[in-house]
N, C-alpha and C. Protein backbone atom coordinates (compact mmCIF):
# COMPACT_ATOMS: atom_id res chain seq x y z
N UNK A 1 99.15 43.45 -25.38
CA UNK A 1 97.73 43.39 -25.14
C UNK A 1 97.40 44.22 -23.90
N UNK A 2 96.39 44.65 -23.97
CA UNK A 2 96.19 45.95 -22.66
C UNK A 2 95.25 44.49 -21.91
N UNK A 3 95.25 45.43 -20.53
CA UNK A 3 95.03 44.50 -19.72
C UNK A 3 94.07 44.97 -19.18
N UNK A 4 93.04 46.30 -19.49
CA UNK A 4 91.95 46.77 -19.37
C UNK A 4 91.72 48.07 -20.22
N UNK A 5 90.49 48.95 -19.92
CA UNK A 5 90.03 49.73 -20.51
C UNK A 5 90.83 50.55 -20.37
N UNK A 6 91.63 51.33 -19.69
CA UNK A 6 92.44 52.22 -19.32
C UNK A 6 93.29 52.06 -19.95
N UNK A 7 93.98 51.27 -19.91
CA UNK A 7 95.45 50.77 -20.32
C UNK A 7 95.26 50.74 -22.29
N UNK A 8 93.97 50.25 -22.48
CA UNK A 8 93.71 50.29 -24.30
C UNK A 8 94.15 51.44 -24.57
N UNK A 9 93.13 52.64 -24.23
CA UNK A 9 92.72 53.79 -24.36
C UNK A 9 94.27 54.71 -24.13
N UNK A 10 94.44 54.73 -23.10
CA UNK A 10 95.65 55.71 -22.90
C UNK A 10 97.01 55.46 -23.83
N UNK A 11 97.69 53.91 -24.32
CA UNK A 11 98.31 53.08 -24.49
C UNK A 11 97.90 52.86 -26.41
N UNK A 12 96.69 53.22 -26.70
CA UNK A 12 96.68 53.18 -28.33
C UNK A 12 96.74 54.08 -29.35
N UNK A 13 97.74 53.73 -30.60
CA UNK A 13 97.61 54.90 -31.47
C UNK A 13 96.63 54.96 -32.52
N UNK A 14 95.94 53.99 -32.02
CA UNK A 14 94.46 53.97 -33.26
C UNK A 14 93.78 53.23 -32.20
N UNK A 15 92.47 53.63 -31.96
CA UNK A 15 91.48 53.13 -31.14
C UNK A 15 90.40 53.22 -32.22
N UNK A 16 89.50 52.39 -32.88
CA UNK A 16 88.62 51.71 -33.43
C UNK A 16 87.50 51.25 -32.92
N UNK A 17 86.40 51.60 -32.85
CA UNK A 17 85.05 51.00 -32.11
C UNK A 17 84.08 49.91 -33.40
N UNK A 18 84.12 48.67 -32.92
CA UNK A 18 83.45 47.89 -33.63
C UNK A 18 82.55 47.10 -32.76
N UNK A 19 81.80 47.28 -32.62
CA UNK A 19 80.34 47.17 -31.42
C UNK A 19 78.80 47.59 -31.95
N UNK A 20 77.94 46.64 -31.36
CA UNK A 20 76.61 46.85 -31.70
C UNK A 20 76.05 47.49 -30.30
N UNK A 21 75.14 48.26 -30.55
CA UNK A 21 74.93 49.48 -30.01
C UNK A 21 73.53 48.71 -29.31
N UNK A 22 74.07 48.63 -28.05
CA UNK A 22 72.85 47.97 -26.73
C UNK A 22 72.73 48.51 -25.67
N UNK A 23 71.84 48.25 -25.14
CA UNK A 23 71.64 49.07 -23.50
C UNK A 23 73.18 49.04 -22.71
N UNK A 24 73.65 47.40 -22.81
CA UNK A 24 75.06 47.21 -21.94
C UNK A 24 75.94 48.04 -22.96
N UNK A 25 76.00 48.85 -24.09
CA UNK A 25 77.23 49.62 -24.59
C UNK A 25 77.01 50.59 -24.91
N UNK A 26 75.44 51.05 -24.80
CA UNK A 26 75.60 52.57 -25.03
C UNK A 26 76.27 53.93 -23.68
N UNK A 27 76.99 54.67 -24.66
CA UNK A 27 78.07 55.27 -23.61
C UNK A 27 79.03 54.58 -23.13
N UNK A 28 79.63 53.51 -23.44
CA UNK A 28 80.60 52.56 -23.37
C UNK A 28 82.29 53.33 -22.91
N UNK A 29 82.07 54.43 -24.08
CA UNK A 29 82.91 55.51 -24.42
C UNK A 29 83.16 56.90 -23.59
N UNK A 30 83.55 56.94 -22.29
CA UNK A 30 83.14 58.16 -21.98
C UNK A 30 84.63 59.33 -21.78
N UNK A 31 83.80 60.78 -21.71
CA UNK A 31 85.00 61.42 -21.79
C UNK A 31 86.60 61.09 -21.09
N UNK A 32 85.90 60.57 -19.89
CA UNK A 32 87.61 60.32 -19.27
C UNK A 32 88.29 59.76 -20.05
N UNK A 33 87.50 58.31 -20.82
CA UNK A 33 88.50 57.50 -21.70
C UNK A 33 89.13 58.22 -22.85
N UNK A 34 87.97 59.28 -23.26
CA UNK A 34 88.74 59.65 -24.76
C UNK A 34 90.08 60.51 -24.57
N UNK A 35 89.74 61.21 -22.82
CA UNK A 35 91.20 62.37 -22.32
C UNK A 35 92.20 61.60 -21.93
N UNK A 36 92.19 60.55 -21.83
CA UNK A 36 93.26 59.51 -21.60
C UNK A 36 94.05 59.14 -22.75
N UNK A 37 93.47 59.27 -23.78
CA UNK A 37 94.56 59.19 -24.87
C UNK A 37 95.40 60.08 -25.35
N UNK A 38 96.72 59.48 -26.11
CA UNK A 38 97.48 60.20 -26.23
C UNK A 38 96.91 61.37 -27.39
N UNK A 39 98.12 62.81 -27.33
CA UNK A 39 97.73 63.76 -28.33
C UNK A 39 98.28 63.17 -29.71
N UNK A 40 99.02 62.05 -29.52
CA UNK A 40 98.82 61.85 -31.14
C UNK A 40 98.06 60.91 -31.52
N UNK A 41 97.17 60.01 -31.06
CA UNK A 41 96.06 59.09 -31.06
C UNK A 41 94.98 59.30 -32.35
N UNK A 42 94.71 58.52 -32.79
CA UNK A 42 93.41 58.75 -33.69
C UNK A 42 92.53 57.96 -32.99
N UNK A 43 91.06 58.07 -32.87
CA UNK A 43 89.81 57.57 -32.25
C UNK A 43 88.63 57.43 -33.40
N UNK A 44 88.45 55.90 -33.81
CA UNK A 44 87.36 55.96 -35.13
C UNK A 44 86.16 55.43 -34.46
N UNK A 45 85.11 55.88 -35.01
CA UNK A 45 83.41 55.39 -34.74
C UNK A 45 83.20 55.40 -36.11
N UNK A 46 82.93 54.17 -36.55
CA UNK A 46 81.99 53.97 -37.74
C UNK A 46 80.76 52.99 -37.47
N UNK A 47 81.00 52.71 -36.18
CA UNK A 47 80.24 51.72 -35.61
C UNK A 47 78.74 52.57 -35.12
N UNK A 48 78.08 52.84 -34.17
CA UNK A 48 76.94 53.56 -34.31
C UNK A 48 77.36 54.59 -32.63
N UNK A 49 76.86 56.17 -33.10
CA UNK A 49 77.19 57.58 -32.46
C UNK A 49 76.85 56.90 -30.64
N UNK A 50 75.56 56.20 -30.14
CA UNK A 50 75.62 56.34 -28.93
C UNK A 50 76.29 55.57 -28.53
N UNK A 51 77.61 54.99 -28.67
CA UNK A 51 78.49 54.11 -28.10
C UNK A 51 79.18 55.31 -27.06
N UNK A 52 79.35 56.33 -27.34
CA UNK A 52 80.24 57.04 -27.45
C UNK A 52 79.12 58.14 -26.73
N UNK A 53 79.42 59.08 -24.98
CA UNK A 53 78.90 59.28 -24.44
C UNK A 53 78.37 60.70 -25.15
N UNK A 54 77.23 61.07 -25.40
CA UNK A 54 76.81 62.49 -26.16
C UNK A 54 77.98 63.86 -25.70
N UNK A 55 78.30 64.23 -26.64
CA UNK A 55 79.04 65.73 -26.83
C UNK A 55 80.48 65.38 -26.42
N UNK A 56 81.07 63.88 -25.18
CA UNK A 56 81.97 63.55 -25.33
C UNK A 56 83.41 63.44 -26.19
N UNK A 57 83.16 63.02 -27.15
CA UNK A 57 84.14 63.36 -28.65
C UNK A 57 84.33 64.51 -28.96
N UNK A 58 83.15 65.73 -28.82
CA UNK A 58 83.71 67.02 -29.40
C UNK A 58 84.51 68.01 -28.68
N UNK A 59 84.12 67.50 -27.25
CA UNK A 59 84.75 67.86 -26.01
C UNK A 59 86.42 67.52 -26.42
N UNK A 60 86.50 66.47 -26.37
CA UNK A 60 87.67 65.63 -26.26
C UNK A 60 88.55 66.18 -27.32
N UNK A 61 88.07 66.30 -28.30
CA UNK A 61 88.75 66.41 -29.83
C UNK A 61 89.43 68.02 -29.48
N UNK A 62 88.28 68.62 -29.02
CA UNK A 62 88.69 70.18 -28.66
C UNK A 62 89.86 70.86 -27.87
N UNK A 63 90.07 69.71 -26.67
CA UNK A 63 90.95 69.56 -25.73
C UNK A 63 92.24 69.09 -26.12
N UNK A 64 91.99 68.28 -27.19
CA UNK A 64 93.74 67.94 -27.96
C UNK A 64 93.52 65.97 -27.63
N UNK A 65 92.99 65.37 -27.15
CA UNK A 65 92.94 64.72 -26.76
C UNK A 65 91.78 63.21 -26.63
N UNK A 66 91.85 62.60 -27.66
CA UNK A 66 92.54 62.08 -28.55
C UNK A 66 93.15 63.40 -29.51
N UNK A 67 94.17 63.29 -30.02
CA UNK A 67 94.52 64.29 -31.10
C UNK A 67 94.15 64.35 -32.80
N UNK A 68 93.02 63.34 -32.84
CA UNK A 68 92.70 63.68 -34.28
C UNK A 68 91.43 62.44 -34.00
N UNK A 69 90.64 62.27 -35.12
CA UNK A 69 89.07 61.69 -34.76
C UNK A 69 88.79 61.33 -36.46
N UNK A 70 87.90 60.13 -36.43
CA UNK A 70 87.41 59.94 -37.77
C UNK A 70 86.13 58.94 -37.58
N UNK A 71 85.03 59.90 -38.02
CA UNK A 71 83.43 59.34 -38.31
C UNK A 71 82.80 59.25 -39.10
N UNK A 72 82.36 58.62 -38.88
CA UNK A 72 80.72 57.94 -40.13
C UNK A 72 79.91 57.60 -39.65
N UNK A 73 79.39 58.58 -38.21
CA UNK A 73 78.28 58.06 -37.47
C UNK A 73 77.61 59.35 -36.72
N UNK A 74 76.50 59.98 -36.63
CA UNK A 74 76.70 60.91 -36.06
C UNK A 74 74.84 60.56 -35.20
N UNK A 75 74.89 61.87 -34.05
CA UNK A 75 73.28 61.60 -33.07
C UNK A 75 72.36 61.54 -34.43
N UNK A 76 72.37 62.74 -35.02
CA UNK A 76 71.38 63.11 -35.92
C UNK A 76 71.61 63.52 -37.39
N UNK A 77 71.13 62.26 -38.55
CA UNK A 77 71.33 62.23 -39.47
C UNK A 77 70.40 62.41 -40.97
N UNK A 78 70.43 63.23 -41.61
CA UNK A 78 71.74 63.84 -41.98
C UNK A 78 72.21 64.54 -41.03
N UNK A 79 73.27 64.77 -41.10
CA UNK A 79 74.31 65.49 -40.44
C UNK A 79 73.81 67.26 -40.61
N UNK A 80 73.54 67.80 -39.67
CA UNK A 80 73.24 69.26 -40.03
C UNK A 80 74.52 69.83 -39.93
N UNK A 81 74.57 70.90 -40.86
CA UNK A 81 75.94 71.72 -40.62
C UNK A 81 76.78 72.31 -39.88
N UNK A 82 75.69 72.54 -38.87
CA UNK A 82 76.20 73.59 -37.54
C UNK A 82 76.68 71.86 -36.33
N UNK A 83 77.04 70.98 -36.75
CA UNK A 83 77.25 69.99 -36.04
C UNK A 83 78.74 69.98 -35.74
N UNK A 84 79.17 70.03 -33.89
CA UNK A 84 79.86 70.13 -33.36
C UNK A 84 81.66 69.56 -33.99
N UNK A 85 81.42 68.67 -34.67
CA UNK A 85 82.51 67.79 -35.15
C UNK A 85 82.86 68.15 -36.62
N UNK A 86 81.63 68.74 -37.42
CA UNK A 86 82.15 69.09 -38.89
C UNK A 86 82.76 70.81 -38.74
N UNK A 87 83.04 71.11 -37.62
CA UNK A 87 84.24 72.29 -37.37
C UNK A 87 85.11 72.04 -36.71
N UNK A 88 85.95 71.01 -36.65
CA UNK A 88 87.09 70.56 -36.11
C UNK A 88 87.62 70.25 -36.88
N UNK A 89 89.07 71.06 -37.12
CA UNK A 89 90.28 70.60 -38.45
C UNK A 89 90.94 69.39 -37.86
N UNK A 90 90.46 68.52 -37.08
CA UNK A 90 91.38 67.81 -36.55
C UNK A 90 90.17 66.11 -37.00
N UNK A 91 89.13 66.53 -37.21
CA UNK A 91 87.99 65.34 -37.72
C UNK A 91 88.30 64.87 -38.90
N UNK A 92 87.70 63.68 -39.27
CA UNK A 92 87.45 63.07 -41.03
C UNK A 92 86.55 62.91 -40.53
């Protein structure tokens, strides 16, 4: 069991966000945490996009770090094409 946020994040090979999206959790998620994980890590949001600090994830994903990503949530939906995350071979 991690013994804080740091320790989850850096320390998991699947990190999962299951949270309702409130003033106290939006941005909950921010880049340091996502560069703290390992490069073989997967990081899922199916839970709702502003948990997760804006442009943060695509940053992160880009950097190697988490090393792979999987969503079903995005700022602006539908999803337009030119959207930062549906050009990353490393997304679902």
């Amino acid at each position: 069991m991690a013994s804080g946020k740091t320790q989850l994040f850096g320390e998991s090979d699947v990190l999962s966000l299951h949270l309702k999206l409130t003033p106290e959790t939006r941005g909950i998620v921010s880049g340091a945490d996502l560069a703290s994980m390992k490069l073989t890590s997967l990081f899922v949001n199916t839970s709702r996009d502003g948990l997760v600090e804006q442009g943060a994830l695509a940053a992160a994903l880009n950097a190697g770090r988490p090393g792979h990503g999987a969503v079903d949530v995005y700022d602006i939906e539908p999803v337009p094409r030119e959207h930062p995350l549906l050009a990353l071979d490393n997304v679902v």
